[in-house]
C-alpha atoms as a PDB file:
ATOM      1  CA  UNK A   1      -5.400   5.461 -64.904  1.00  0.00           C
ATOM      2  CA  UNK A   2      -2.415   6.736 -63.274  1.00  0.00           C
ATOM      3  CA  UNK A   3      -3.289  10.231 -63.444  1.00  0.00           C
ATOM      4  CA  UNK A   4      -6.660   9.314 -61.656  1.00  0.00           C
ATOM      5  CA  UNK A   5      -5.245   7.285 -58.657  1.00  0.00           C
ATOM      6  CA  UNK A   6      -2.803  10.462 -58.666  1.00  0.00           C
ATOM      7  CA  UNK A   7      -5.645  13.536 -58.310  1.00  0.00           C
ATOM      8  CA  UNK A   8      -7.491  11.010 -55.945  1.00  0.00           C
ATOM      9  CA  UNK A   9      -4.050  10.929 -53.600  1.00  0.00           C
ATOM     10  CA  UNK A  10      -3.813  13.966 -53.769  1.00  0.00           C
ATOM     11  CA  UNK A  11      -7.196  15.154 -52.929  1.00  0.00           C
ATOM     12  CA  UNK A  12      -7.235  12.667 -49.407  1.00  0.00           C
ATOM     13  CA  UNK A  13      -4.267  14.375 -48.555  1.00  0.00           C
ATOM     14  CA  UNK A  14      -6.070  17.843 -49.047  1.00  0.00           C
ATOM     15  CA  UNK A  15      -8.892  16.745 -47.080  1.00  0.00           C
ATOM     16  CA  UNK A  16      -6.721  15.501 -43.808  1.00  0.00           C
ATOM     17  CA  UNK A  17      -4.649  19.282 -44.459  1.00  0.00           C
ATOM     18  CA  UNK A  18      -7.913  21.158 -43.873  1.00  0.00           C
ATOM     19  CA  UNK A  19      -8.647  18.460 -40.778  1.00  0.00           C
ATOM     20  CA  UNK A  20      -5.522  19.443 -39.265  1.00  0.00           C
ATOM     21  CA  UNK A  21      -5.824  23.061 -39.423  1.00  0.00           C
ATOM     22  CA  UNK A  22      -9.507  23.221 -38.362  1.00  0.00           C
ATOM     23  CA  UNK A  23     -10.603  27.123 -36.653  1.00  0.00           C
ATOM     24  CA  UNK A  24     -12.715  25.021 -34.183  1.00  0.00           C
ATOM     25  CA  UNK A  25     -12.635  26.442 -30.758  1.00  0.00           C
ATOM     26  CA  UNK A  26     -14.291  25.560 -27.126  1.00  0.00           C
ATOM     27  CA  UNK A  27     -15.346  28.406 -24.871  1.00  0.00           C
ATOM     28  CA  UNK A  28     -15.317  27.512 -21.262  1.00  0.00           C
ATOM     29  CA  UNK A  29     -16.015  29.827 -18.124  1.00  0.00           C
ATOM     30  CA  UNK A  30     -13.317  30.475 -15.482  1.00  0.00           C
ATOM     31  CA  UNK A  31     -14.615  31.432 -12.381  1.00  0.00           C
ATOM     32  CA  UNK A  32     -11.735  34.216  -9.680  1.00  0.00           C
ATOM     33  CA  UNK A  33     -12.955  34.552  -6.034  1.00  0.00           C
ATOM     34  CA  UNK A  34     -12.017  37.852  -4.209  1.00  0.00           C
ATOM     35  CA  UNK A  35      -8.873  37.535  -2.385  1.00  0.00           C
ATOM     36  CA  UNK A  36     -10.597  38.592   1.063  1.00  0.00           C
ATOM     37  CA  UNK A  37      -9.211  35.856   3.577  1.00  0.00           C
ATOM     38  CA  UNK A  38     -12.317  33.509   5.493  1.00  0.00           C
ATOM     39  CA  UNK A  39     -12.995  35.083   8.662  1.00  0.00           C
ATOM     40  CA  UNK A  40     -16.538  34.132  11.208  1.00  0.00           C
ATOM     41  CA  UNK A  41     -19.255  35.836   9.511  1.00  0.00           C
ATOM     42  CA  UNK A  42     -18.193  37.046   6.397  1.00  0.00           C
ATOM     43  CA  UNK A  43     -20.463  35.722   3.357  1.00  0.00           C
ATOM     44  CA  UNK A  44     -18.061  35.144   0.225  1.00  0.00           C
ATOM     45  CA  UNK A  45     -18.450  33.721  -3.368  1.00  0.00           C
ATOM     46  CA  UNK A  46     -16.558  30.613  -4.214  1.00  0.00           C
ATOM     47  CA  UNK A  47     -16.547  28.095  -6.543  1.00  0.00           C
ATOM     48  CA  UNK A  48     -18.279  24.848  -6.435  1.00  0.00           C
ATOM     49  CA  UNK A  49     -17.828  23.314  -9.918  1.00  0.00           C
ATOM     50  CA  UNK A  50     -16.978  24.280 -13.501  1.00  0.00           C
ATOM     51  CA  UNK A  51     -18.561  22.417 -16.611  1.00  0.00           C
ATOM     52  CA  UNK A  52     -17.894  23.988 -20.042  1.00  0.00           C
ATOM     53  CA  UNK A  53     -19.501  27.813 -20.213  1.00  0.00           C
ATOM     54  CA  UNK A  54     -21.292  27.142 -16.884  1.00  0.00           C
ATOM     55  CA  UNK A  55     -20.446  27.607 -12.982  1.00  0.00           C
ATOM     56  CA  UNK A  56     -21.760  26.417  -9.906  1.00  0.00           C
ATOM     57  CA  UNK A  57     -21.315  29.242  -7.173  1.00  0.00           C
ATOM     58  CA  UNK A  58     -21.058  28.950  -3.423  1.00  0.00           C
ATOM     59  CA  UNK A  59     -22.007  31.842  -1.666  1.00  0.00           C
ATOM     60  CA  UNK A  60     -20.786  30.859   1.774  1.00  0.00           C
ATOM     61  CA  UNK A  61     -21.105  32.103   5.434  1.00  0.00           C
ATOM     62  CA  UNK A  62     -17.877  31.251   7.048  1.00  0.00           C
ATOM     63  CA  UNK A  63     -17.642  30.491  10.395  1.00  0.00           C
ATOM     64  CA  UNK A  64     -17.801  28.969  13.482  1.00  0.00           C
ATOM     65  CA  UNK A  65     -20.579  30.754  14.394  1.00  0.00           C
ATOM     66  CA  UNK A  66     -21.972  28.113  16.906  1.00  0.00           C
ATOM     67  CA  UNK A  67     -24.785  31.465  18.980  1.00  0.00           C
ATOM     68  CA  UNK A  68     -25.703  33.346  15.945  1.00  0.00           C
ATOM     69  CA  UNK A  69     -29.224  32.851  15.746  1.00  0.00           C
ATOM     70  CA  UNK A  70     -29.474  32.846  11.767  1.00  0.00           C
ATOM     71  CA  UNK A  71     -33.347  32.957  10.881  1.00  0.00           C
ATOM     72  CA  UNK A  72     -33.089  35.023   7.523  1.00  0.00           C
ATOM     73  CA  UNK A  73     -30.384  35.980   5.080  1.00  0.00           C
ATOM     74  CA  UNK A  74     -31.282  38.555   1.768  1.00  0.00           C
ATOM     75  CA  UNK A  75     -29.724  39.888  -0.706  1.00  0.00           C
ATOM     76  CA  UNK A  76     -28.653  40.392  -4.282  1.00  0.00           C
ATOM     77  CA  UNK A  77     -26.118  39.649  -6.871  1.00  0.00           C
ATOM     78  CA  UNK A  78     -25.325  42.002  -9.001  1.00  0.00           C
ATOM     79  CA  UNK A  79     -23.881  40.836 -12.941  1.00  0.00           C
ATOM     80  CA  UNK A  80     -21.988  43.730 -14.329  1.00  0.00           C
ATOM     81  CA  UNK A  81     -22.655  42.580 -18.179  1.00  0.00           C
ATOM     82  CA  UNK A  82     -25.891  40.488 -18.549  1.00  0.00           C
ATOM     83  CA  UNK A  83     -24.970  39.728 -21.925  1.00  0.00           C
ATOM     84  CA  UNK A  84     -21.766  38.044 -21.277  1.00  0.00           C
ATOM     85  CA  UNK A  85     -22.473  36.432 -18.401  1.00  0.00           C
ATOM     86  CA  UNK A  86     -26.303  35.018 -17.354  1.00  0.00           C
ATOM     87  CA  UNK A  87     -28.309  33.302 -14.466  1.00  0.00           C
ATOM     88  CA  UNK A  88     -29.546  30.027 -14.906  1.00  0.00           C
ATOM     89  CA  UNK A  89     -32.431  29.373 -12.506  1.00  0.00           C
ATOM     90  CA  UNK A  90     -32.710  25.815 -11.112  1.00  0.00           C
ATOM     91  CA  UNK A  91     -35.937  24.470  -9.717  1.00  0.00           C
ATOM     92  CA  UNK A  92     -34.873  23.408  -5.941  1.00  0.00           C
ATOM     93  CA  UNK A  93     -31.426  25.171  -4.768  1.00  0.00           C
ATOM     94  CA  UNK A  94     -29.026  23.725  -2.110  1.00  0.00           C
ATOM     95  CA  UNK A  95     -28.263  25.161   0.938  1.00  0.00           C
ATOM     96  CA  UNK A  96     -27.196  24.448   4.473  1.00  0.00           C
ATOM     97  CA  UNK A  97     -27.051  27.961   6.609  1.00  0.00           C
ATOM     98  CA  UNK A  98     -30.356  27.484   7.768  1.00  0.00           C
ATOM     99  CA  UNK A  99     -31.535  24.216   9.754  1.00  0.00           C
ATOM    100  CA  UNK A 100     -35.203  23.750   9.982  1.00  0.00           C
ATOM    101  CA  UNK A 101     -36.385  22.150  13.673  1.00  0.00           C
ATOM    102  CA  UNK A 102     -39.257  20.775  14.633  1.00  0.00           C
ATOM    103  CA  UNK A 103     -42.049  23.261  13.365  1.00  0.00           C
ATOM    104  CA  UNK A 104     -40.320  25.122  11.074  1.00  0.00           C
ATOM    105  CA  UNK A 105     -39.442  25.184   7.244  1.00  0.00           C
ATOM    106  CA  UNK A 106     -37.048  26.477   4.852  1.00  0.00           C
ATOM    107  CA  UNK A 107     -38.726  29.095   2.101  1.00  0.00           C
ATOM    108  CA  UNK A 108     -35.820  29.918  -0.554  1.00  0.00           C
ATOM    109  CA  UNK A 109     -36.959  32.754  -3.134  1.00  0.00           C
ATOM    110  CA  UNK A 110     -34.951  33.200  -6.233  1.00  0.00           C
ATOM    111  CA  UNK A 111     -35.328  36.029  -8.758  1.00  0.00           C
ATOM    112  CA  UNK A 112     -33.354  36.427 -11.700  1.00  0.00           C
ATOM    113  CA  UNK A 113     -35.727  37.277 -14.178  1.00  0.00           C
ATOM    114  CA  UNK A 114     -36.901  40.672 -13.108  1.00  0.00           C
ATOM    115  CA  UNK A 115     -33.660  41.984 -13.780  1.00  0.00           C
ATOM    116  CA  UNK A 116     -31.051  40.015 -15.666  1.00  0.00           C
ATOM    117  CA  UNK A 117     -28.536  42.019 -14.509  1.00  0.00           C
ATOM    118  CA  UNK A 118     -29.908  41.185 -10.503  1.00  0.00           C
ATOM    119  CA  UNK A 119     -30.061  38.227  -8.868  1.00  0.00           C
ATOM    120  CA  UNK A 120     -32.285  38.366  -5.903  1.00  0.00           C
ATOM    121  CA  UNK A 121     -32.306  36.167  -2.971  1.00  0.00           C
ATOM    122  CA  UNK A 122     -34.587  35.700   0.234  1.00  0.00           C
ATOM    123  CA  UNK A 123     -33.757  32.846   2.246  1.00  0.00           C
ATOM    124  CA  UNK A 124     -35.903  32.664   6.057  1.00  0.00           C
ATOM    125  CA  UNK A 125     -36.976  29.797   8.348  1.00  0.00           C
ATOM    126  CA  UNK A 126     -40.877  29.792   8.720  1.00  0.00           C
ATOM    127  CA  UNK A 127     -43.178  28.438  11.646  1.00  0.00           C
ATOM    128  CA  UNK A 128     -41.436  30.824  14.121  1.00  0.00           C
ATOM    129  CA  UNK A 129     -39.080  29.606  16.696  1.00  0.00           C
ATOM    130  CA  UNK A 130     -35.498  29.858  17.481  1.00  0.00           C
ATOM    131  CA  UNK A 131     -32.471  30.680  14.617  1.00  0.00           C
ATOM    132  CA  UNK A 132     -29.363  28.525  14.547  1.00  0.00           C
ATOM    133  CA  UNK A 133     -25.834  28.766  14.351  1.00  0.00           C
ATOM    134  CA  UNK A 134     -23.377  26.240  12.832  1.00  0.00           C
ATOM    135  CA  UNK A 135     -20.257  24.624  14.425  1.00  0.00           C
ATOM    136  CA  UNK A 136     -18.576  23.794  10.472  1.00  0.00           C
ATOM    137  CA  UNK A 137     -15.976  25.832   9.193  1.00  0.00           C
ATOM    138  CA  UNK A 138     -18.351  27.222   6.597  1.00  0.00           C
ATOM    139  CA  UNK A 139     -22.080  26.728   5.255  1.00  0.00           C
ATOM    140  CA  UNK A 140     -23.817  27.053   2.003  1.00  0.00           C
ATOM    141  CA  UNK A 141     -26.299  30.229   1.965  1.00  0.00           C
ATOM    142  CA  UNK A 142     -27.287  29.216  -1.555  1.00  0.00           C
ATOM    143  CA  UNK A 143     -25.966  27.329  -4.395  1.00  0.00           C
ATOM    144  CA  UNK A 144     -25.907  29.466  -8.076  1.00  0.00           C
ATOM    145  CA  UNK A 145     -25.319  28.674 -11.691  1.00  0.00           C
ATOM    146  CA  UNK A 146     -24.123  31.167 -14.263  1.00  0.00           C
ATOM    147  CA  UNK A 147     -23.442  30.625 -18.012  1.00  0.00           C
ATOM    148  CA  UNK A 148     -20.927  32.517 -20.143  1.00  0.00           C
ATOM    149  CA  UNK A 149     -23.008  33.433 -23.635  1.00  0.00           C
ATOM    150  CA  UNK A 150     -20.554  35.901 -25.175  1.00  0.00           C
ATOM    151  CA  UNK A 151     -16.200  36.514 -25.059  1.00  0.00           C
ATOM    152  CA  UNK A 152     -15.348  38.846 -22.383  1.00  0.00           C
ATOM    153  CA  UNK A 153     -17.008  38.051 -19.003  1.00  0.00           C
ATOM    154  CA  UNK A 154     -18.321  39.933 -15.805  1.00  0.00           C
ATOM    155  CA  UNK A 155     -18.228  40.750 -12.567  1.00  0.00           C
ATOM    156  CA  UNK A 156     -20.399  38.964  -9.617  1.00  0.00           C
ATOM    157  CA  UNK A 157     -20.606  41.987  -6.475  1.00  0.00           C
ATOM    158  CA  UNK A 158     -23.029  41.853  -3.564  1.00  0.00           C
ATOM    159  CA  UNK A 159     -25.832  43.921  -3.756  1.00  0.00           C
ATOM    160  CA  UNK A 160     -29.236  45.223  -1.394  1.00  0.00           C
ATOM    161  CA  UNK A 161     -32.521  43.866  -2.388  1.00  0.00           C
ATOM    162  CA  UNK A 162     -34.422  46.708  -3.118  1.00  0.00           C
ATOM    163  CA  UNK A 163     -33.806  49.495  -0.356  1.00  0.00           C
ATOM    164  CA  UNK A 164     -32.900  47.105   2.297  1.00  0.00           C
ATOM    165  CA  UNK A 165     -29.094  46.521   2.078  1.00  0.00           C
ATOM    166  CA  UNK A 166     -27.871  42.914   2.201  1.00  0.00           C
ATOM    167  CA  UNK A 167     -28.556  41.686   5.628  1.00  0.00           C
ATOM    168  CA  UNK A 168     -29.139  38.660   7.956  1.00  0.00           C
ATOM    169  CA  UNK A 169     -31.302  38.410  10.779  1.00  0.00           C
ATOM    170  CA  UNK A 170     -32.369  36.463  13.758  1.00  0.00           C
ATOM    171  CA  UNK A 171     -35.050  34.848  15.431  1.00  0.00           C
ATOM    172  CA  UNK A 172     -37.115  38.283  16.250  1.00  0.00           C
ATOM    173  CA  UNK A 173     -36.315  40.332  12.856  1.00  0.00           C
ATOM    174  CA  UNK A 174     -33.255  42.028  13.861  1.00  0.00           C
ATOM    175  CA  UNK A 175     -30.366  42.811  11.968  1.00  0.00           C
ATOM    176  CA  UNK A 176     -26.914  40.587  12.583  1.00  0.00           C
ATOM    177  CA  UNK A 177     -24.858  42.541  12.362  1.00  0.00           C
ATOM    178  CA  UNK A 178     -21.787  40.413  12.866  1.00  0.00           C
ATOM    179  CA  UNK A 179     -22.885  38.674   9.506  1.00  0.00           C
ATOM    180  CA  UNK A 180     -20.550  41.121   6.626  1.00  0.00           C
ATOM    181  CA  UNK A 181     -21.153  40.958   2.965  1.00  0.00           C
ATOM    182  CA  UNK A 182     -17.495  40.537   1.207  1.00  0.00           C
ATOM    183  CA  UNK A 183     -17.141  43.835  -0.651  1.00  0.00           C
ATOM    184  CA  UNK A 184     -14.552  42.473  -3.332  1.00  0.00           C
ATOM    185  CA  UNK A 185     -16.981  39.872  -5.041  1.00  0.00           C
ATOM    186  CA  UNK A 186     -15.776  37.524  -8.141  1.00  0.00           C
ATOM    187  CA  UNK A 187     -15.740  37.612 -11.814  1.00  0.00           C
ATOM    188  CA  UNK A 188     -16.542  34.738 -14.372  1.00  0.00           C
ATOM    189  CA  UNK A 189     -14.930  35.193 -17.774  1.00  0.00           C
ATOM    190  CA  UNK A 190     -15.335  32.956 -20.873  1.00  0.00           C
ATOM    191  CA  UNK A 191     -12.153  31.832 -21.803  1.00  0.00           C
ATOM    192  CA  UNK A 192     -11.595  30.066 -25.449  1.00  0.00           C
ATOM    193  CA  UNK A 193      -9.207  27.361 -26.365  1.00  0.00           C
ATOM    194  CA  UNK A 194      -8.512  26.113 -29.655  1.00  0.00           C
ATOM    195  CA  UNK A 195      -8.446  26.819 -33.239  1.00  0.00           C
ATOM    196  CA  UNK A 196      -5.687  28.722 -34.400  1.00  0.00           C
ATOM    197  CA  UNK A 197      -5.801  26.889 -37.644  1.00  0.00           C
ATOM    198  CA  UNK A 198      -4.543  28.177 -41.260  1.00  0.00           C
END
């Protein structure tokens, strides 16, 4: 009977061992912005939140920019290795660069799926009328989640939507120029903690 009570001991105490020196690991994503300083008009990635593998992503249009007439914004974001890092499309998306008035309406087209390595966005106030500036420090173009699915990670760059390169415009079509695209962009990695058992 004492030999039983013994082997059963021992075997709780083999059972916590392997507990303790569980290979279990997490993967989480870590987003790095570009180290370009905020300056009026210059559109930048930064991050908004960070749960587990996924990101939320502000691309921003710093400013003051209280005359700039914004009616449109387009343009793309490029992933550098779809199979590390992916889009996650959302049904509504937030953003606050664009201010409807009386008349008009915000239309917000997303595309991710064409091309999971390109993340297309077309952003314009419809029902005609004037643009709008902003007197903040900084407003949301759009709102983004990515998800890290694999070790490594990627990097997040500006990009042209089709031929057209990315651009803002104003109230009659034109081009603002004053509104820059950072060139430096941001990477996401997945980044494991954990395990390390025996």
């Amino acid at each position: 009977m004492k030999t039983i009570h013994l082997m059963a001991a021992i075997g709780v105490l083999l059972g916590l061992a392997l507990l303790g020196c569980s290979n279990d690991s997490t993967t989480s994503a870590q987003f790095a912005g570009s180290t370009t300083p905020p300056a009026p008009g210059l559109v930048k990635m930064s991050l908004a939140s960070a749960s587990g593998t996924q990101v939320l992503v502000n691309v921003l249009l710093f400013g003051p920019e209280p005359a700039l007439d914004l009616n449109a914004i387009s343009f793309a974001i490029r992933i550098s290795d779809p199979s590390a890092v992916r889009f996650l499309p959302q049904t509504t998306y937030v953003q606050s660069a664009l201010v409807a008035s009386d008349g008009q309406r915000i239309a917000i087209d997303v595309d991710g799926a064409s091309d999971p390595s390109l993340v297309n966005v077309q952003i314009a106030k419809l029902g005609g009328g004037a643009g709008n500036g902003f007197t903040s420090p900084s407003a949301v173009v759009i709102q983004l989640s990515f998800e890290v699915v694999g070790s490594g990670g990627a990097a997040l760059s500006f990009s042209g939507v089709g031929r057209t390169p990315a651009q803002a415009f104003d109230s009659n079509g034109r081009p603002l120029d004053d509104v820059l695209f950072d060139r430096q962009g941001a990477t996401i990695a997945a980044v494991r903690t954990g395990g390390g058992g025996y």
